[in-house]
PDB file of N, CA and C in Angstrom:
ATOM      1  N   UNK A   1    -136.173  24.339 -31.352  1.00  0.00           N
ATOM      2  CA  UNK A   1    -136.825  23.629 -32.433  1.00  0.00           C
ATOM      3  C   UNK A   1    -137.218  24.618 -33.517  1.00  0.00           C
ATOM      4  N   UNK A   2    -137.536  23.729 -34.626  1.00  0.00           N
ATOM      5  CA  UNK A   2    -138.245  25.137 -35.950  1.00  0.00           C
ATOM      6  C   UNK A   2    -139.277  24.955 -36.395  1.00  0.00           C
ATOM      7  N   UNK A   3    -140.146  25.822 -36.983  1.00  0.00           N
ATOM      8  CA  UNK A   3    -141.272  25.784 -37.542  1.00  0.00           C
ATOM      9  C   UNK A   3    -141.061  26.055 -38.848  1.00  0.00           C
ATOM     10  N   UNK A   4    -141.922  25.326 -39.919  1.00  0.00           N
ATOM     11  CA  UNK A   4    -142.416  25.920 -40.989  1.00  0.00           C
ATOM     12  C   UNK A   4    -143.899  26.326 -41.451  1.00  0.00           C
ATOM     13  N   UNK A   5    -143.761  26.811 -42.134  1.00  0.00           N
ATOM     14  CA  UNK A   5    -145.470  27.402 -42.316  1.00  0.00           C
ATOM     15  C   UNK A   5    -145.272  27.655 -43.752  1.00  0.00           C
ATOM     16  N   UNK A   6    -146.776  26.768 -44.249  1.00  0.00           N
ATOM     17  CA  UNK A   6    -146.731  26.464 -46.032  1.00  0.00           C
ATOM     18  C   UNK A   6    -148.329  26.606 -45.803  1.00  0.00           C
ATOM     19  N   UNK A   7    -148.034  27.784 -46.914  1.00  0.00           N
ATOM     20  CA  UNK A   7    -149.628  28.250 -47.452  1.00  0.00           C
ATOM     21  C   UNK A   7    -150.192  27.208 -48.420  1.00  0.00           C
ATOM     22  N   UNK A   8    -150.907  26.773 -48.164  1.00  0.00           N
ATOM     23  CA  UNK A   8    -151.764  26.055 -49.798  1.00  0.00           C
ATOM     24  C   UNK A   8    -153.382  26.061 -49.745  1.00  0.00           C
ATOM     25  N   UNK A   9    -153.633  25.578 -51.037  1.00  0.00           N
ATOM     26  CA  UNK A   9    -154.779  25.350 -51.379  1.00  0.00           C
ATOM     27  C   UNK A   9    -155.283  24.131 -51.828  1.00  0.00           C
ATOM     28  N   UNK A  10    -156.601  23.350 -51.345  1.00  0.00           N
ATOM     29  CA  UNK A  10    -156.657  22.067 -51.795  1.00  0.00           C
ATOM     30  C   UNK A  10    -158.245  22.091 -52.177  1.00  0.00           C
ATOM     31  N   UNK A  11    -158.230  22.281 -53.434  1.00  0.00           N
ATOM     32  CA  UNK A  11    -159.695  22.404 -54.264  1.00  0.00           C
ATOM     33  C   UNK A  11    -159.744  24.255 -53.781  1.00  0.00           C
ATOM     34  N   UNK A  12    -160.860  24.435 -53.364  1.00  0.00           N
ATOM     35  CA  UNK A  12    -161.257  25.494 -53.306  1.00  0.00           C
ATOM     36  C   UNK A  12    -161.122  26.243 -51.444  1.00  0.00           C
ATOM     37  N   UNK A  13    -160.107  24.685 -51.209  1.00  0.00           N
ATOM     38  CA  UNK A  13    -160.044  25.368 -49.331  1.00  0.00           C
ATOM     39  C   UNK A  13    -158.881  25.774 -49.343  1.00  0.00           C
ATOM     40  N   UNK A  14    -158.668  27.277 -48.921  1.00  0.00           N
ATOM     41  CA  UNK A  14    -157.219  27.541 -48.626  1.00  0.00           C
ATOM     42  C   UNK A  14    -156.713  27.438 -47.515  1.00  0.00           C
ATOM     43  N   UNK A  15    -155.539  26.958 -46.981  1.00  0.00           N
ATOM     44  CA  UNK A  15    -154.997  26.656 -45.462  1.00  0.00           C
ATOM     45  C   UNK A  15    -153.707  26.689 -45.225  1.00  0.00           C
ATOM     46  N   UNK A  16    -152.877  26.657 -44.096  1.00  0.00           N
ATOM     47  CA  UNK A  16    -151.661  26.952 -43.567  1.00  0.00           C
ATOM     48  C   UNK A  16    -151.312  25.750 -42.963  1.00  0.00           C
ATOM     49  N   UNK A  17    -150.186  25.221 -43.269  1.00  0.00           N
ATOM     50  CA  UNK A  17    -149.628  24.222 -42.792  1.00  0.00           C
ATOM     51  C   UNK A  17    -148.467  24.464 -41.535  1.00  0.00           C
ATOM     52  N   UNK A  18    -148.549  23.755 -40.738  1.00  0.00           N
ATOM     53  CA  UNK A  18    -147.617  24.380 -39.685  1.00  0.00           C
ATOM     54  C   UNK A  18    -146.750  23.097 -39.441  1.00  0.00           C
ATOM     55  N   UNK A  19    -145.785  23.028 -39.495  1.00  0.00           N
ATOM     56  CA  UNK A  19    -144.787  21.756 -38.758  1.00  0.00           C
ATOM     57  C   UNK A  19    -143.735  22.332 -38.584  1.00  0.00           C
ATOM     58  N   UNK A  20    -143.610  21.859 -37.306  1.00  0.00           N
ATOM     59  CA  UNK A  20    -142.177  21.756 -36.375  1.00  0.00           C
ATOM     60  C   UNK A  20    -142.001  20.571 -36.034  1.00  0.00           C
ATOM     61  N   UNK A  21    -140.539  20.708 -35.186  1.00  0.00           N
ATOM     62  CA  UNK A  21    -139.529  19.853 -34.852  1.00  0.00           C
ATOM     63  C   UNK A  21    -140.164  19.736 -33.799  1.00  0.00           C
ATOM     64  N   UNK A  22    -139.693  18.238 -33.061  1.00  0.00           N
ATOM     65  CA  UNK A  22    -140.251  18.154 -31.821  1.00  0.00           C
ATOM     66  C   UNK A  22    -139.050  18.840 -30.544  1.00  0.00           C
ATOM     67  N   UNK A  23    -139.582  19.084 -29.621  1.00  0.00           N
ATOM     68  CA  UNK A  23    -138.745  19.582 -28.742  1.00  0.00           C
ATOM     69  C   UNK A  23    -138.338  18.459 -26.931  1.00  0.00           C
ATOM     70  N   UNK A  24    -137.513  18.504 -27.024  1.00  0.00           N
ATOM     71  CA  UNK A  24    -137.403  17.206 -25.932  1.00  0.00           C
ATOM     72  C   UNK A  24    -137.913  17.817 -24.558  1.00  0.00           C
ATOM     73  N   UNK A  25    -138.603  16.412 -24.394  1.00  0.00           N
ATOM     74  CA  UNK A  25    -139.788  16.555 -23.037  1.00  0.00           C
ATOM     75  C   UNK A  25    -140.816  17.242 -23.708  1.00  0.00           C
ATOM     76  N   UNK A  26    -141.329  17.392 -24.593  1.00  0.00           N
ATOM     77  CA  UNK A  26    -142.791  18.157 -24.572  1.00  0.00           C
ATOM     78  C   UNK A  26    -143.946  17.590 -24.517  1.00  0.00           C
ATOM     79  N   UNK A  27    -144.408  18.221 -23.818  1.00  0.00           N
ATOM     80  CA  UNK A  27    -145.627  16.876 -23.813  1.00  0.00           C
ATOM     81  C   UNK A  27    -146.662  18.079 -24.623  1.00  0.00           C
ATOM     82  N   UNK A  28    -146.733  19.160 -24.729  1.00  0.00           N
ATOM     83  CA  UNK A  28    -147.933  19.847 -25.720  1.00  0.00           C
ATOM     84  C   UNK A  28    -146.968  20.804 -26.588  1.00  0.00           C
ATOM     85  N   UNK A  29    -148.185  21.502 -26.996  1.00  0.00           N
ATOM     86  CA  UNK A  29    -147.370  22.821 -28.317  1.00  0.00           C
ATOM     87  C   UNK A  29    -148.757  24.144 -28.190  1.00  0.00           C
ATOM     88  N   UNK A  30    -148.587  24.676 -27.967  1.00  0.00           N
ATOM     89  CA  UNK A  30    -149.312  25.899 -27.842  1.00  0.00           C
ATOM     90  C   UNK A  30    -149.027  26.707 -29.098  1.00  0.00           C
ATOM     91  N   UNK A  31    -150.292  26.818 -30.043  1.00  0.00           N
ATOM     92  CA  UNK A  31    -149.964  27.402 -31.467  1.00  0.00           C
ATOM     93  C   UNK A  31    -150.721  28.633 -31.109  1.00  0.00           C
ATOM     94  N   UNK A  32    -149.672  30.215 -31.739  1.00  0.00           N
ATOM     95  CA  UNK A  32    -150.471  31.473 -31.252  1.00  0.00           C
ATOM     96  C   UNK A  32    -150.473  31.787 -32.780  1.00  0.00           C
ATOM     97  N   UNK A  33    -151.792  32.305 -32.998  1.00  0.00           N
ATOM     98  CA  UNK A  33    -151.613  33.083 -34.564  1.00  0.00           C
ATOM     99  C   UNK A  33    -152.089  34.829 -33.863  1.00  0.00           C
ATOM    100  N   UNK A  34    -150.990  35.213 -34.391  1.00  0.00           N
ATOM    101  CA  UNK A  34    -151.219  36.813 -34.971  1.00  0.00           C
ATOM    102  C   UNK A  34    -151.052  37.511 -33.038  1.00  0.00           C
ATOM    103  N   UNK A  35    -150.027  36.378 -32.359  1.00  0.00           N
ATOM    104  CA  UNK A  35    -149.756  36.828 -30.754  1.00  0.00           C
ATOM    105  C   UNK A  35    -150.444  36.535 -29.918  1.00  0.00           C
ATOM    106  N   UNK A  36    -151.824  35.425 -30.629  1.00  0.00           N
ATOM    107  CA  UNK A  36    -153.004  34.815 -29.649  1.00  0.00           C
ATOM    108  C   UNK A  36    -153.168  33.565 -29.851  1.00  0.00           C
ATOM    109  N   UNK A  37    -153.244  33.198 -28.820  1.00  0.00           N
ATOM    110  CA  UNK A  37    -153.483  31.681 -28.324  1.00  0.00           C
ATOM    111  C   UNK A  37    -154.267  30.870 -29.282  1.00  0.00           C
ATOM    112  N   UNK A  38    -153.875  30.222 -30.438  1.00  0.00           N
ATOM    113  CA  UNK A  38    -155.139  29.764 -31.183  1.00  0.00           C
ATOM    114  C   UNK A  38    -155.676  28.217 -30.637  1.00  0.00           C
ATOM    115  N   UNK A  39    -154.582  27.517 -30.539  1.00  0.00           N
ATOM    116  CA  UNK A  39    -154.892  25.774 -30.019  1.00  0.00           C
ATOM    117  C   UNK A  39    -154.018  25.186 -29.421  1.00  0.00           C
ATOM    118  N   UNK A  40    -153.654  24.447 -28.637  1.00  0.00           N
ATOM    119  CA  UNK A  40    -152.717  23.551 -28.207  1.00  0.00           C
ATOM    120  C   UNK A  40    -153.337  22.320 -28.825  1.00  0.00           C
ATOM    121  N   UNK A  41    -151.921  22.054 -29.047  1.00  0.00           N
ATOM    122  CA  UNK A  41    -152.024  20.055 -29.839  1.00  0.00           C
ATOM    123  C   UNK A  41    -151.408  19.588 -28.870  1.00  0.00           C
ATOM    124  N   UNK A  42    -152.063  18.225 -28.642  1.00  0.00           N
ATOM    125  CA  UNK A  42    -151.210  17.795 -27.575  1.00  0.00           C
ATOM    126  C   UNK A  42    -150.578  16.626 -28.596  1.00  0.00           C
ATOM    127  N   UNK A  43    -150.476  16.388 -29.418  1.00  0.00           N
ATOM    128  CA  UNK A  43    -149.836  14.551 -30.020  1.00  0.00           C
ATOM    129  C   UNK A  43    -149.092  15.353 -31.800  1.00  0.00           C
ATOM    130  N   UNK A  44    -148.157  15.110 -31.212  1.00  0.00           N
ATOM    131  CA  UNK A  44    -147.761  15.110 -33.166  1.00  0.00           C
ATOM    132  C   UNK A  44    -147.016  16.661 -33.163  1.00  0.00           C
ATOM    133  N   UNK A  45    -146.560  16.616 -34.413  1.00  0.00           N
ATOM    134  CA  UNK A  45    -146.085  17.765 -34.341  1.00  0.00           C
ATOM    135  C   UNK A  45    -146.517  19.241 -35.439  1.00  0.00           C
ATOM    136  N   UNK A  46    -148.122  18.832 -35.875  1.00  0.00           N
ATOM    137  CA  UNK A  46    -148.464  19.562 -37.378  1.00  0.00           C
ATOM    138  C   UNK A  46    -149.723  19.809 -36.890  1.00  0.00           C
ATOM    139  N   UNK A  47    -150.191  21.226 -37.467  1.00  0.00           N
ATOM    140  CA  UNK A  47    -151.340  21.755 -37.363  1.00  0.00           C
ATOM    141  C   UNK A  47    -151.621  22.200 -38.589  1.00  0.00           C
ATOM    142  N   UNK A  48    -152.836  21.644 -39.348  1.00  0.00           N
ATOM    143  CA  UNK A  48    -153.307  22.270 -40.671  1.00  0.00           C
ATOM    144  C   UNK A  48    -154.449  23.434 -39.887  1.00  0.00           C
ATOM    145  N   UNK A  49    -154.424  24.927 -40.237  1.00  0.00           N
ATOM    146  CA  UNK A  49    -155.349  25.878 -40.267  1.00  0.00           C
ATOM    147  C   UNK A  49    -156.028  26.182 -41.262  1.00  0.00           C
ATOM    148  N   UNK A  50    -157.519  25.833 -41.477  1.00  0.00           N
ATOM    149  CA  UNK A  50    -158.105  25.854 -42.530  1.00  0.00           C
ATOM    150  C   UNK A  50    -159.031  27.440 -42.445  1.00  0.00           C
ATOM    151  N   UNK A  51    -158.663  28.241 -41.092  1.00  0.00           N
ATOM    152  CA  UNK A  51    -159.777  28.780 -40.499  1.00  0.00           C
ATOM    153  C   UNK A  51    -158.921  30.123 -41.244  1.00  0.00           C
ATOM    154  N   UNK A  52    -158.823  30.247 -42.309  1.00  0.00           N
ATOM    155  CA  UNK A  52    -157.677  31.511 -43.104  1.00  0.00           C
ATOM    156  C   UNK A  52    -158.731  32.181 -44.525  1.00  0.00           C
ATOM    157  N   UNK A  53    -158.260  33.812 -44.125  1.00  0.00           N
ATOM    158  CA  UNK A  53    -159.151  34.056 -45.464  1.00  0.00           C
ATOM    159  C   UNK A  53    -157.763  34.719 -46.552  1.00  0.00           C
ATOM    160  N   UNK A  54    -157.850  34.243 -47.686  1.00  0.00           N
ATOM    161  CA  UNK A  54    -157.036  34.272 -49.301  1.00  0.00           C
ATOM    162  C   UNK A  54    -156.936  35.736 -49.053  1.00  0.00           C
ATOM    163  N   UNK A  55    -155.232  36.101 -49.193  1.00  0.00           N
ATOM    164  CA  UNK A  55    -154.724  37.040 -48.734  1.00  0.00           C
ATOM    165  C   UNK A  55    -154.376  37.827 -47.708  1.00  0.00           C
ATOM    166  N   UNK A  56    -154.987  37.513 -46.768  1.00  0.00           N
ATOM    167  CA  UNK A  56    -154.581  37.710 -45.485  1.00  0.00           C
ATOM    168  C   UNK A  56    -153.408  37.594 -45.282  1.00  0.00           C
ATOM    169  N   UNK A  57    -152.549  38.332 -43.858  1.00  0.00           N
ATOM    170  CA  UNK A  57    -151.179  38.051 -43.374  1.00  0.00           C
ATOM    171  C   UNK A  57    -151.614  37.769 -41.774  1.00  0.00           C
ATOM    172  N   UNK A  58    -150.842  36.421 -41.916  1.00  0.00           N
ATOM    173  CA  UNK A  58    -151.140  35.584 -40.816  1.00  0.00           C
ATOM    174  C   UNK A  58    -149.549  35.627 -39.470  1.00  0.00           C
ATOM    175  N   UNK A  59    -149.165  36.063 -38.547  1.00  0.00           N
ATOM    176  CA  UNK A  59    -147.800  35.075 -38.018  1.00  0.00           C
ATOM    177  C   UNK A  59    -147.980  34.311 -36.519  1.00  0.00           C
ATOM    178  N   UNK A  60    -147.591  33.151 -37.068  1.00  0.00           N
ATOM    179  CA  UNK A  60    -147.778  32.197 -36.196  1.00  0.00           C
ATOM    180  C   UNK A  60    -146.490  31.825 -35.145  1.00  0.00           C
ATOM    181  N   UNK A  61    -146.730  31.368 -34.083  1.00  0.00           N
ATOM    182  CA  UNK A  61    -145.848  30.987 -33.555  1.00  0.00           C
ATOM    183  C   UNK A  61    -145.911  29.900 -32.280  1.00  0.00           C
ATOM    184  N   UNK A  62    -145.055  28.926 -32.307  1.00  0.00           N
ATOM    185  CA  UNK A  62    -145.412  27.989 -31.520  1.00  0.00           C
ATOM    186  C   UNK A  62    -144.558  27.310 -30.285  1.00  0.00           C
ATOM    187  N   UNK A  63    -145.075  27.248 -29.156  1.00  0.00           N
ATOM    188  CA  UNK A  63    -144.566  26.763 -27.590  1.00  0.00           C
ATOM    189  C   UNK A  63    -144.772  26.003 -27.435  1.00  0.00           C
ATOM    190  N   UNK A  64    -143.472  25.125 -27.014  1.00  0.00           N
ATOM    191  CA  UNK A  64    -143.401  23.496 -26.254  1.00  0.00           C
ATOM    192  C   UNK A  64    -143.574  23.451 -24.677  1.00  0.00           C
ATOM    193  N   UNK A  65    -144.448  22.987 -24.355  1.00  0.00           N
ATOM    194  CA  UNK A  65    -144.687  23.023 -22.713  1.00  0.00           C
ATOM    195  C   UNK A  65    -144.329  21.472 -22.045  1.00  0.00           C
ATOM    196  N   UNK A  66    -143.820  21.646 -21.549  1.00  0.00           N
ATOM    197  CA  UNK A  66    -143.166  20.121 -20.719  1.00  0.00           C
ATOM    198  C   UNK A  66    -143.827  20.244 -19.530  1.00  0.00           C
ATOM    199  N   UNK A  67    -143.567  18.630 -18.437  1.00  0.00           N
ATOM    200  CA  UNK A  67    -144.238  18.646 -17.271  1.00  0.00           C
ATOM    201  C   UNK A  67    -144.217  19.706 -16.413  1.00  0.00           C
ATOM    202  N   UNK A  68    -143.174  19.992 -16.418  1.00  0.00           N
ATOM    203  CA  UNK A  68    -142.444  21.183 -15.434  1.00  0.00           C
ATOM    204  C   UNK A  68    -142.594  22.181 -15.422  1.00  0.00           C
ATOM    205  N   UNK A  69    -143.150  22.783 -16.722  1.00  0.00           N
ATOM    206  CA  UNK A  69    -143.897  23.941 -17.056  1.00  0.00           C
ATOM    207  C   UNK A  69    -143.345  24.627 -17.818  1.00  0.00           C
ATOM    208  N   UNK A  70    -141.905  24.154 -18.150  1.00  0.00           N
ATOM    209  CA  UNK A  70    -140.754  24.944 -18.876  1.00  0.00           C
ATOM    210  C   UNK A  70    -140.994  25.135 -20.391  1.00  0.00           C
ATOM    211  N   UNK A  71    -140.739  25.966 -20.942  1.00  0.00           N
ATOM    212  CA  UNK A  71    -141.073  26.432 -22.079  1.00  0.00           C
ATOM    213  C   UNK A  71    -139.980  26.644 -23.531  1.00  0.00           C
ATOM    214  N   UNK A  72    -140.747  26.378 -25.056  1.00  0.00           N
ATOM    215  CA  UNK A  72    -139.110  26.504 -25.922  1.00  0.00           C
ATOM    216  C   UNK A  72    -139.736  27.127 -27.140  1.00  0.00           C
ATOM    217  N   UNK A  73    -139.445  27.832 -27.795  1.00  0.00           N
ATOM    218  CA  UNK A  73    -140.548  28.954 -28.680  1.00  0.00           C
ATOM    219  C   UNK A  73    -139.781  28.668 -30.049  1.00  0.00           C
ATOM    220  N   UNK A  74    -140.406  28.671 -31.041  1.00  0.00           N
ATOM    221  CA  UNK A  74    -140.244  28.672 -32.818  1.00  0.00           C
ATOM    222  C   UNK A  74    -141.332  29.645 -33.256  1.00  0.00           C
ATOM    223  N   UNK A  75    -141.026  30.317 -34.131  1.00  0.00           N
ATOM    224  CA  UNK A  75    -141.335  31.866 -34.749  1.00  0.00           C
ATOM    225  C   UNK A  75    -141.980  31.245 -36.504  1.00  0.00           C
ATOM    226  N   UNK A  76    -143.137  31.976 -37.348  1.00  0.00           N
ATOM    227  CA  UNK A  76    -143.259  31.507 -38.638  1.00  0.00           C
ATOM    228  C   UNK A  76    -144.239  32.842 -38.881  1.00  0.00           C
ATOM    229  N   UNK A  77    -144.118  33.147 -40.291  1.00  0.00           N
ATOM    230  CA  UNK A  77    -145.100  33.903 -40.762  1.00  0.00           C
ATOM    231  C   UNK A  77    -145.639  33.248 -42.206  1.00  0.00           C
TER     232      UNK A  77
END
């Protein structure tokens, strides 16, 4: 599957948009920023990060976990 990651700003909040593709069988997504575990989503496939400071370099990356435990990785900076 792929990720994208879109920087923006909405008024005076700056944030990172994350969407990927869904990956078959997943039942979660494990989002790591900067090689650490930041959240698992379990429903949907988009994470807005509002928790970002203006200019910073962020890279994100995100894991599909299915029942089985099996795993499918997408890369974003």
């Amino acid at each position: 599957f792929t990720l994208t990651v879109t920087p923006e700003c909405i008024g005076t909040t700056s944030q990172i948009r994350l969407n990927w593709t869904a990956s078959t069988n997943a039942t979660s997504y494990e989002v790591y920023r900067n090689n650490i575990l930041y959240i698992t989503v379990t429903s949907g496939t988009q994470y807005i990060n509002t928790a970002v400071t203006p200019g910073a370099s962020y890279t994100y990356y995100v894991r599909a976990i299915n029942t089985a435990g099996g795993t499918n990785n997408a890369n974003g900076t």
